[in-house]
Protein backbone atom coordinates (compact mmCIF):
# COMPACT_ATOMS: atom_id res chain seq x y z
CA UNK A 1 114.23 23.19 -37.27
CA UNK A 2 116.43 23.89 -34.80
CA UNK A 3 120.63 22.72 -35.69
CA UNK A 4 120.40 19.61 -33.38
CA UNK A 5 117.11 18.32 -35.40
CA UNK A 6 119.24 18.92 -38.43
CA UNK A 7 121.93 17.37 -37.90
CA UNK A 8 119.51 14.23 -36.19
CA UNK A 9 118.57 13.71 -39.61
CA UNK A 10 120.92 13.43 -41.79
CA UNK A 11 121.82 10.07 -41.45
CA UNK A 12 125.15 9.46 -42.60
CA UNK A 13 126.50 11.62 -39.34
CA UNK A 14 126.40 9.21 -36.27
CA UNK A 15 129.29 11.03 -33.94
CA UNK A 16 132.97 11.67 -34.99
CA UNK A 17 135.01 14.45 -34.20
CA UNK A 18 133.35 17.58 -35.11
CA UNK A 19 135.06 21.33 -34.89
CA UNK A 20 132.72 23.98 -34.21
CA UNK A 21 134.41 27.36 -35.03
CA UNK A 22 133.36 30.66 -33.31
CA UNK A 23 131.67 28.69 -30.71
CA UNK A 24 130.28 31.49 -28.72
CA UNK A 25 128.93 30.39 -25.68
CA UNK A 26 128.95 26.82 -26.57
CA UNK A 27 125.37 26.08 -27.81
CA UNK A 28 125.96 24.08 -30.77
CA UNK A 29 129.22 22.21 -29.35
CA UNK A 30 127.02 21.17 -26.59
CA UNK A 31 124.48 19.81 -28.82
CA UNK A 32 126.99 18.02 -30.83
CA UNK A 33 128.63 16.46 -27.90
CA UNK A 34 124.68 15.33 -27.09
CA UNK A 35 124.31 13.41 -30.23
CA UNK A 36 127.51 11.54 -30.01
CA UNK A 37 130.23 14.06 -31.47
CA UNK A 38 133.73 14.57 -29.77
CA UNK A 39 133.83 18.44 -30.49
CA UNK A 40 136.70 20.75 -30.30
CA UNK A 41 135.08 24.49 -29.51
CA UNK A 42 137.44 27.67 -30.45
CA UNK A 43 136.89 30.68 -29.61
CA UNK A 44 139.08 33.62 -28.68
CA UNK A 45 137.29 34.51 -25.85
CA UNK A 46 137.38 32.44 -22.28
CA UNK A 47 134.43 30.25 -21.95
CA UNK A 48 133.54 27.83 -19.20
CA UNK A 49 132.68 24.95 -21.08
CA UNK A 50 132.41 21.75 -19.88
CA UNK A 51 130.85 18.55 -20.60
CA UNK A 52 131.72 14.39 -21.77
CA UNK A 53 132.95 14.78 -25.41
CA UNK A 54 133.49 18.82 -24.85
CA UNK A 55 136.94 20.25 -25.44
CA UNK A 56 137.40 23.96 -25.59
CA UNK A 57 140.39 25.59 -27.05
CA UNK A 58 141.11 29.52 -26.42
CA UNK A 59 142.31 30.25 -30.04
CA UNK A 60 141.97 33.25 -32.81
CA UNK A 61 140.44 31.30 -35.68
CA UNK A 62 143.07 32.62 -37.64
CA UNK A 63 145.37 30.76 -35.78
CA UNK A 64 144.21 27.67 -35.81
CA UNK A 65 145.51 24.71 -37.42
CA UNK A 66 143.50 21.56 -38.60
CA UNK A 67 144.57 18.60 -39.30
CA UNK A 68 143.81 16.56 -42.98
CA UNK A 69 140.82 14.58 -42.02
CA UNK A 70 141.09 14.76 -38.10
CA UNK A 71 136.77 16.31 -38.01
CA UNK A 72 134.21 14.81 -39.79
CA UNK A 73 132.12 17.55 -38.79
CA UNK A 74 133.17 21.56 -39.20
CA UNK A 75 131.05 24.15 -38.34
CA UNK A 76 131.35 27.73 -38.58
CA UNK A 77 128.31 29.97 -37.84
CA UNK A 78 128.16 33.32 -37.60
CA UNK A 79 132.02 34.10 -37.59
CA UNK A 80 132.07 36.57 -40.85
CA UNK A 81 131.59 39.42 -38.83
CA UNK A 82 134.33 38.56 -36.45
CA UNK A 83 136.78 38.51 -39.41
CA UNK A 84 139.06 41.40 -40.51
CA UNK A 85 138.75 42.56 -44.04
């Protein structure tokens, strides 16, 4: 099951504002925007994202700053190995 199916079927999510963390080349912030999400994507690297409900922010995660109870959605994948010890 891919993350879109997932996230399909739980049924409490229905869109929101969702923060995906580490967001790479945009793959799960694009499929978040798809099912109804307004997603903030951060990543420290320059990415050419762009789509309706897609806002990308140029950011170390260690940086970043998030609001009390601005996402109803956070996701982090795969950012461990990005993070100093």
């Amino acid at each position: 099951m891919d993350i879109l199916q997932y996230l399909k079927s739980i049924d409490k999510l229905h869109g929101g504002n969702a923060l995906d963390v580490g967001t790479g080349i945009g793959q799960t912030a694009k499929q978040l925007a798809l099912i109804g999400f307004n997603v903030d994507a951060v990543d420290n690297k320059p990415q050419n994202l762009e789509g309706e409900n897609l806002n990308f922010i140029e950011k170390d995660i260690q940086d970043l700053e998030i609001k009390n109870n601005h996402y109803d959605l956070i996701f982090a994948r795969n950012i461990l190995p990005f993070l100093p010890s």
